[in-house]
Protein backbone atom coordinates (compact mmCIF):
# COMPACT_ATOMS: atom_id res chain seq x y z
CA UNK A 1 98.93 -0.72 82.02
CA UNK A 2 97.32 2.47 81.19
CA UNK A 3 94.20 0.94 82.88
CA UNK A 4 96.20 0.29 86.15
CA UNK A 5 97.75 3.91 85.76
CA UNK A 6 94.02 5.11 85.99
CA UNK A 7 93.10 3.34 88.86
CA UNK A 8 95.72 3.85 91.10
CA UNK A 9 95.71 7.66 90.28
CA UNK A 10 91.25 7.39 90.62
CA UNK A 11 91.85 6.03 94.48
CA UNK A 12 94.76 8.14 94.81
CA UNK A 13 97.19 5.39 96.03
CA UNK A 14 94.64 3.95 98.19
CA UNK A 15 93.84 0.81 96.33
CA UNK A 16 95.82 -2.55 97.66
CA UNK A 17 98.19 -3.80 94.78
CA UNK A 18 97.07 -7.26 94.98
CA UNK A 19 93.34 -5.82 94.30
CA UNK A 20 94.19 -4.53 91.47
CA UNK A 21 96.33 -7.35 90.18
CA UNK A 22 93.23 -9.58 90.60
CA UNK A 23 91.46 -6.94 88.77
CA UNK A 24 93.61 -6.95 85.64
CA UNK A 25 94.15 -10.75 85.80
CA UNK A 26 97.89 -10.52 87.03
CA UNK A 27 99.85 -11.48 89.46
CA UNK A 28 101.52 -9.25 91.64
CA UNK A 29 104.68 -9.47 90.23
CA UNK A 30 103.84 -9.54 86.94
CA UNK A 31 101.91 -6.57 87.32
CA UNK A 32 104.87 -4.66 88.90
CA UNK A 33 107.11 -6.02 85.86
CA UNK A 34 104.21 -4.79 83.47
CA UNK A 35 104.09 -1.54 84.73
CA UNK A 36 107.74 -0.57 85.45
CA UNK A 37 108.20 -1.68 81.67
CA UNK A 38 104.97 0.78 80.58
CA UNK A 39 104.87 3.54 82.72
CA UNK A 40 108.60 4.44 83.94
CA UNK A 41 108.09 3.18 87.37
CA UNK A 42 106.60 1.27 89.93
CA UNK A 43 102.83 1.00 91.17
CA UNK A 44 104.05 1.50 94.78
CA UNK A 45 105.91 5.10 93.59
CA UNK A 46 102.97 5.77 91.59
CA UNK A 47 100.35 5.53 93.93
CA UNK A 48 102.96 7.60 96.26
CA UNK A 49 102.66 10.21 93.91
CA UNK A 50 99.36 9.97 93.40
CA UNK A 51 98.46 10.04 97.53
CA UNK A 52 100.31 13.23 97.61
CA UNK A 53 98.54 14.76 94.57
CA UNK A 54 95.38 14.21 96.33
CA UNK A 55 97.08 15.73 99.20
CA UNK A 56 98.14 18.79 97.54
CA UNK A 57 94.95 19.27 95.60
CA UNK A 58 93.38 19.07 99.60
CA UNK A 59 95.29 22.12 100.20
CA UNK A 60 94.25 24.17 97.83
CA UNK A 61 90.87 24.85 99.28
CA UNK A 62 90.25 27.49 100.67
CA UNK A 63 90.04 26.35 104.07
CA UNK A 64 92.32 22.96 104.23
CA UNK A 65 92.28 20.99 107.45
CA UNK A 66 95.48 20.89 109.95
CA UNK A 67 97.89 18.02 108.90
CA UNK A 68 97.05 16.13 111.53
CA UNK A 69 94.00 15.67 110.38
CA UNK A 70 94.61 15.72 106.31
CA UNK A 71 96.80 12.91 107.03
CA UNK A 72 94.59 9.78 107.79
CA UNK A 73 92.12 11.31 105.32
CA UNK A 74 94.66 11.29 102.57
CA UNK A 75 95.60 7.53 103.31
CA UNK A 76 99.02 8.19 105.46
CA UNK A 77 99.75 6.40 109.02
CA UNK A 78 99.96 9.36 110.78
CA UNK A 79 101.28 13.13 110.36
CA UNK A 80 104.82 12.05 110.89
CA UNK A 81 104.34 9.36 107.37
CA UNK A 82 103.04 12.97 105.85
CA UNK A 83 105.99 15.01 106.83
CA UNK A 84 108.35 11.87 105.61
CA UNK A 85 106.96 10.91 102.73
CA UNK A 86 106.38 15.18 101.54
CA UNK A 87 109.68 15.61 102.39
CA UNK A 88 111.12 12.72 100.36
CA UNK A 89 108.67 13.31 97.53
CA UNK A 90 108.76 17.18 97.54
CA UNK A 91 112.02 17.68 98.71
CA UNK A 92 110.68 20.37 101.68
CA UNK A 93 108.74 20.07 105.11
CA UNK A 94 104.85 20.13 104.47
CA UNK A 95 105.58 23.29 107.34
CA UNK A 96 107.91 24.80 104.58
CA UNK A 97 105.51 24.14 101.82
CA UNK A 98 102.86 25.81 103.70
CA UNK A 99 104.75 29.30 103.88
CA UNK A 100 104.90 29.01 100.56
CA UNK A 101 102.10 30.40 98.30
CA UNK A 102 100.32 27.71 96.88
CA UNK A 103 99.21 28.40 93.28
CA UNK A 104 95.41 27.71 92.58
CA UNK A 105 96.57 27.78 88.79
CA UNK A 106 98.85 23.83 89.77
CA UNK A 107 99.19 21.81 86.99
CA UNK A 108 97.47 19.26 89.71
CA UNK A 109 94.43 17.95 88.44
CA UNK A 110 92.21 19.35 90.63
């Protein structure tokens, strides 16, 4: 499971499920069951966190792109998804966030 950790974190939630299930010689299921028992939680909430990691380590450069546009680079539907799934994740509006100093020192993997 560490394996499927990796790769969902590598494509930062981008990669189908059921590609990397084939991958790892799993089904589906199985794989879910597998990694809820391993890592804690689910490969859907993982690669949730993972999409917004990328998206945080996006805007921490110096010149980040508007939301509208760092959210169907960063694999979300559209800038409302972003704002959603930020605030459900982060617990604060991405518009919030951003008044908010952003440390260049994040424990984010950058």
């Amino acid at each position: 499971m560490a394996a499927a950790a990796r790769a969902i974190a590598a494509g930062a939630g981008a990669r189908p499920l059921r590609a990397l299930a084939d991958e790892l010689g799993l089904g589906e299921r199985r794989l879910q069951q597998l990694f809820r028992e391993h890592v804690g939680l689910s490969p859907r909430t993982a690669a949730r966190l993972a999409r917004l990691q990328a998206l945080l380590r996006a805007l921490r450069r110096p010149q980040p792109l508007p939301w509208a546009e760092l959210a169907p680079a960063h694999g979300y539907y559209d800038q409302a998804h972003l704002a959603n799934e930020f605030r459900a994740l982060c617990g604060l509006s991405p518009g919030a966030f951003a008044g908010r100093s952003v440390s260049r020192s994040s424990k984010t993997a950058g």
